[in-house]
N, C-alpha and C. Protein backbone atom coordinates (compact mmCIF):
# COMPACT_ATOMS: atom_id res chain seq x y z
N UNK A 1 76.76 128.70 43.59
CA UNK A 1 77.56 129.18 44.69
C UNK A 1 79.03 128.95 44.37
N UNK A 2 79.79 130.21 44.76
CA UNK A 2 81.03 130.23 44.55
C UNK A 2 81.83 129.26 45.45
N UNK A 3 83.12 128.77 45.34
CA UNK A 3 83.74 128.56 46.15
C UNK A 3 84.06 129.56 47.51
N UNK A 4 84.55 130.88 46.84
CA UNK A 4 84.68 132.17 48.05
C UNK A 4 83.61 131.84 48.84
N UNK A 5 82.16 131.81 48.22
CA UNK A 5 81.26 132.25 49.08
C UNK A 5 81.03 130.71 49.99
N UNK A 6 81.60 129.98 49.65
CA UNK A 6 80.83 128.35 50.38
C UNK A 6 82.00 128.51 51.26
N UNK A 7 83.16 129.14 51.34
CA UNK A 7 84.10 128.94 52.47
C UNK A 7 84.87 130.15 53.23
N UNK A 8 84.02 131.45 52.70
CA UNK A 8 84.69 132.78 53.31
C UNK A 8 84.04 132.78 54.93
N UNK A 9 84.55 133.24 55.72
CA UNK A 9 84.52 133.21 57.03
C UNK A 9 83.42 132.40 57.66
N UNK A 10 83.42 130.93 56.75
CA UNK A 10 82.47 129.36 57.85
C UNK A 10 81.28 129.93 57.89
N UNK A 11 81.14 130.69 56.58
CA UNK A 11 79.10 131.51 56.55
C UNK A 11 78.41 130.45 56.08
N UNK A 12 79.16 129.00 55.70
CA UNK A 12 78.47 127.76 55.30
C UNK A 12 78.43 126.84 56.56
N UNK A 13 79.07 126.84 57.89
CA UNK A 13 79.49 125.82 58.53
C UNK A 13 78.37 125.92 59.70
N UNK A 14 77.62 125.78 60.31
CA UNK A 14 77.05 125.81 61.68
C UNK A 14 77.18 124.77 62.40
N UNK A 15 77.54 125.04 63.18
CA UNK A 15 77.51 124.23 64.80
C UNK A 15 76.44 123.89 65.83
N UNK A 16 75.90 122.90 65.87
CA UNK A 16 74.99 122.94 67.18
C UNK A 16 75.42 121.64 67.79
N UNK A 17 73.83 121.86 69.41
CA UNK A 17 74.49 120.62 69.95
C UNK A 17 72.95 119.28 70.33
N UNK A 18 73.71 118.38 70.37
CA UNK A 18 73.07 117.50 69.94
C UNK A 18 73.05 117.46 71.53
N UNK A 19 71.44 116.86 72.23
CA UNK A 19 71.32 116.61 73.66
C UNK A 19 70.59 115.41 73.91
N UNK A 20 70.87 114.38 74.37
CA UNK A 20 71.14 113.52 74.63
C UNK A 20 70.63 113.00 76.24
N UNK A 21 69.42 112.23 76.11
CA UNK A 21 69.24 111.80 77.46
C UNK A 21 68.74 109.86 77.65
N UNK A 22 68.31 109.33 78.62
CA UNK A 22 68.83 107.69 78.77
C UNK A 22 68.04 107.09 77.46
N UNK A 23 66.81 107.90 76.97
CA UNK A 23 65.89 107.38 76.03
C UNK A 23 66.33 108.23 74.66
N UNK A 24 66.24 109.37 74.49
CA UNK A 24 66.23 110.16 73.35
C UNK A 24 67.04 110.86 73.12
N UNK A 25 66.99 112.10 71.88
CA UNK A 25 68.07 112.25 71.80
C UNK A 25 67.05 114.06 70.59
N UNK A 26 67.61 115.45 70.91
CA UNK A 26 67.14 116.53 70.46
C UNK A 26 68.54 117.42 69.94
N UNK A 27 68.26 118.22 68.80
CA UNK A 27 69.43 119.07 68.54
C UNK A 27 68.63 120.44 68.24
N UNK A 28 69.66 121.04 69.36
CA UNK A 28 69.45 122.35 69.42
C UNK A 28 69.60 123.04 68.66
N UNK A 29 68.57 123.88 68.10
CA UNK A 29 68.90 124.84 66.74
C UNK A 29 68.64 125.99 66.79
N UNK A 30 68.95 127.00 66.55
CA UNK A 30 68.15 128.98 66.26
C UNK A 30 66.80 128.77 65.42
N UNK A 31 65.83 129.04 66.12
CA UNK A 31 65.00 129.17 65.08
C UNK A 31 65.20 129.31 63.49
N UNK A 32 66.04 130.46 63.63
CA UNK A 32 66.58 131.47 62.30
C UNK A 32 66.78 130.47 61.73
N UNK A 33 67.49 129.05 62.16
CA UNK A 33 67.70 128.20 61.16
C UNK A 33 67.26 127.40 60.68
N UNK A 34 66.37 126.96 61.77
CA UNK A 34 65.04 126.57 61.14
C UNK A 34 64.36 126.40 59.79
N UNK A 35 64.01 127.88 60.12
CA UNK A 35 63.23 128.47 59.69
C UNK A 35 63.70 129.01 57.88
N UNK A 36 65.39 129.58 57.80
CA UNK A 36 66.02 129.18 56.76
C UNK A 36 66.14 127.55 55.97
N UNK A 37 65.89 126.99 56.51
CA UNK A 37 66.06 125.19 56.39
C UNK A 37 64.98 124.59 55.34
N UNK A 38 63.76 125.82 55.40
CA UNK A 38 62.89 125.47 54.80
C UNK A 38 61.74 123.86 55.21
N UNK A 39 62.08 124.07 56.41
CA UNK A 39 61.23 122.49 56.84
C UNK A 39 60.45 123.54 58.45
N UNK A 40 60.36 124.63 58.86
CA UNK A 40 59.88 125.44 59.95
C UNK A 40 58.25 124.93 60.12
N UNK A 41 57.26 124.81 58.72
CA UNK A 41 56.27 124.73 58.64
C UNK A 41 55.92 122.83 59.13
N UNK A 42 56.80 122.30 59.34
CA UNK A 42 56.39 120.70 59.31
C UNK A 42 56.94 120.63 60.18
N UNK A 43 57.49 121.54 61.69
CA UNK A 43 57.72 120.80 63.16
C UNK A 43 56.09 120.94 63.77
N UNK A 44 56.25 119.74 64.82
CA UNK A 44 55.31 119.70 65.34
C UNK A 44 56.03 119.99 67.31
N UNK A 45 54.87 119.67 68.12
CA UNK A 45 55.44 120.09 69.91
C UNK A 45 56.14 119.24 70.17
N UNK A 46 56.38 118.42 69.26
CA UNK A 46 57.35 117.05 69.75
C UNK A 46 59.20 118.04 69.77
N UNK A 47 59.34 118.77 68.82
CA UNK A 47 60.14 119.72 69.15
C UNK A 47 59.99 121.14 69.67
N UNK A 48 60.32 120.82 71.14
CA UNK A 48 60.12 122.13 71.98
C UNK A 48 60.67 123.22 71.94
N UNK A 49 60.38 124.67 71.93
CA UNK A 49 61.09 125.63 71.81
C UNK A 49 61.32 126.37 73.28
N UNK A 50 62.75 126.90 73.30
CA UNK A 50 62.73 127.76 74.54
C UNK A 50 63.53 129.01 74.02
N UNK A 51 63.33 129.85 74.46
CA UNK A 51 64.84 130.65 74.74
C UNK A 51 65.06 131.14 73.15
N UNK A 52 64.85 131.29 72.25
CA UNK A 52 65.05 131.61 70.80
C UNK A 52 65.89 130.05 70.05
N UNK A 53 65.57 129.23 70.98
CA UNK A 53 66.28 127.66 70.25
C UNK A 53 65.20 126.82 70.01
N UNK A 54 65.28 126.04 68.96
CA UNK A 54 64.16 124.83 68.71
C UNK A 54 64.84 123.57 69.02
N UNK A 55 64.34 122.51 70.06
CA UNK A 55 65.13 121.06 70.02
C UNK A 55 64.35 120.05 69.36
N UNK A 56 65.11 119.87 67.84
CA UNK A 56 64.58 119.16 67.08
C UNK A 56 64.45 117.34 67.57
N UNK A 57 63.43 116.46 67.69
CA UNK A 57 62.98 115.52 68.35
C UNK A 57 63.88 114.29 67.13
N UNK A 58 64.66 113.43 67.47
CA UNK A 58 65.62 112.85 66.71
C UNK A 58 65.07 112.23 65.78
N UNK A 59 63.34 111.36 66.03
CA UNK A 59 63.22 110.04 65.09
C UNK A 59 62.49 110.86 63.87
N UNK A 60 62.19 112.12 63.96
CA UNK A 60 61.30 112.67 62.76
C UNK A 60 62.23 113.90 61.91
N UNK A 61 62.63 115.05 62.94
CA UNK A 61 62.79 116.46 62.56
C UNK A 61 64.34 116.72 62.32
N UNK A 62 65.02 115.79 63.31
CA UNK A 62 66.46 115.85 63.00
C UNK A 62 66.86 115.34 61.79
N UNK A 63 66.82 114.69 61.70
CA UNK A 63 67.61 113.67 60.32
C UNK A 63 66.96 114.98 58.81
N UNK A 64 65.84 115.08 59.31
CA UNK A 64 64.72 116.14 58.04
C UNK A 64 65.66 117.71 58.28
N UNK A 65 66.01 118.25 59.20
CA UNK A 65 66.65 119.40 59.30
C UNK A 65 68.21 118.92 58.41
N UNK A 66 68.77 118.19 58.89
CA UNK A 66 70.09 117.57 58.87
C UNK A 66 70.18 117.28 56.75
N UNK A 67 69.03 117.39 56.63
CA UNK A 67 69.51 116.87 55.32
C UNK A 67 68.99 117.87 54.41
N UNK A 68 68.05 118.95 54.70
CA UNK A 68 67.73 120.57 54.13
C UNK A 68 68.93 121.00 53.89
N UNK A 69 69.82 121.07 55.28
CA UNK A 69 70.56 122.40 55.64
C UNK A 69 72.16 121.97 54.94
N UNK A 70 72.02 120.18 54.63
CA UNK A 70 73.37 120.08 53.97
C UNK A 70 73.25 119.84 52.42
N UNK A 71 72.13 119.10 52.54
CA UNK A 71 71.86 119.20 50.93
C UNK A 71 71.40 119.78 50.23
N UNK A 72 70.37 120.57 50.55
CA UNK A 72 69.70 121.42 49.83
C UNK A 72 70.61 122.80 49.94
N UNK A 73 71.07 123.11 51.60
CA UNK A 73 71.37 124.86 51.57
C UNK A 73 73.20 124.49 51.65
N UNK A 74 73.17 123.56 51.49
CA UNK A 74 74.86 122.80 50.78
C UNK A 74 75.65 123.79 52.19
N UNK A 75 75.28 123.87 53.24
CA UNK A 75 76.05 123.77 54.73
C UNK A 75 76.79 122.44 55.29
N UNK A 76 77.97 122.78 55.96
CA UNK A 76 78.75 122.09 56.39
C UNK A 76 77.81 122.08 57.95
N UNK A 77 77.53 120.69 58.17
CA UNK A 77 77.45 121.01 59.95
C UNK A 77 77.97 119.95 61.01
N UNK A 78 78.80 120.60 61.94
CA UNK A 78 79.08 119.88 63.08
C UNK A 78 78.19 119.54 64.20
N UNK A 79 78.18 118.47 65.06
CA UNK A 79 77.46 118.13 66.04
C UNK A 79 78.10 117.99 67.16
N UNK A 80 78.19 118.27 68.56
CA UNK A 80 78.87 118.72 69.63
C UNK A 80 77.51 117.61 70.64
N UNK A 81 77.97 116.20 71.28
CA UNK A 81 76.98 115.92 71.88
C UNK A 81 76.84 116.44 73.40
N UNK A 82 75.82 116.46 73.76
CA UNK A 82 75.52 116.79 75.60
C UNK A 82 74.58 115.78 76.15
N UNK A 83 75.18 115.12 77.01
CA UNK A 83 74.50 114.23 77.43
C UNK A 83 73.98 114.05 79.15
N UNK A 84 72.62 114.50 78.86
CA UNK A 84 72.21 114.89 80.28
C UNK A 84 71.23 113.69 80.83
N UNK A 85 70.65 113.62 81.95
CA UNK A 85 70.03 112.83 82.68
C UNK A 85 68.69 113.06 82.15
N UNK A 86 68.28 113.81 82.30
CA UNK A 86 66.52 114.47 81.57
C UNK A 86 66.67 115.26 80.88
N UNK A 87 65.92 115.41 79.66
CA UNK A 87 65.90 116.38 78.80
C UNK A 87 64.54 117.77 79.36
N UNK A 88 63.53 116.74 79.43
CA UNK A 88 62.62 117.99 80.40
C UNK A 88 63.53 118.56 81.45
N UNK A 89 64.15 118.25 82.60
CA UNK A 89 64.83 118.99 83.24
C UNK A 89 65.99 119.92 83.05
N UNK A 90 66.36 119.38 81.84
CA UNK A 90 67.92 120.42 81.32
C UNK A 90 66.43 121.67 80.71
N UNK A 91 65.71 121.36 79.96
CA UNK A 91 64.93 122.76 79.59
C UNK A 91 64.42 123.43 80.36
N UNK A 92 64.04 123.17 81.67
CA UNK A 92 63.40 123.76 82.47
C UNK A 92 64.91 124.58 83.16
N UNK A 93 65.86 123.80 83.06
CA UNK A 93 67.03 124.88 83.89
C UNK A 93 68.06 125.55 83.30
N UNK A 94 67.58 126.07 81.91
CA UNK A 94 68.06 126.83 80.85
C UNK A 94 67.89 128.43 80.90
């Protein structure tokens, strides 16, 4: 990979957000990226899907997404936290 291509219009950089409740802690992802990430086949229901987003479950799938998508697919990524009261209830009012 070129330099151009690792930094022309942030086609390396993704953003998501990390959600956050009194016990745990899920990051919201696009499937698409998932699923690019090359780890799609090894989530289990512990990360729930809604809406075309997967919330990756922190103690297994996050850290395992987090280290595909920077080391392997050599992406830059930011984390944006949200920190809600229930995580079942923020999905249900999505």
């Amino acid at each position: 990979m070129t330099l151009t291509q690792r930094y022309s219009n942030d086609t390396m950089v993704r953003e998501y957000d990390r959600i956050y409740d009194p016990g745990h802690s899920w990051l919201e992802v696009p499937i698409k990226d998932v699923r690019d990430s090359g780890i799609y086949d090894k989530i289990t229901a512990y990360s729930p899907i809604k809406g075309g987003m997967m919330y990756l479950e922190e103690d297994c799938y996050l850290y395992t997404f987090y280290q595909a998508m920077t080391k392997l697919k050599g992406y830059t990524i930011n984390i944006n936290n949200i920190n809600v009261d229930d995580f079942d209830e923020y999905l249900q009012n999505l």
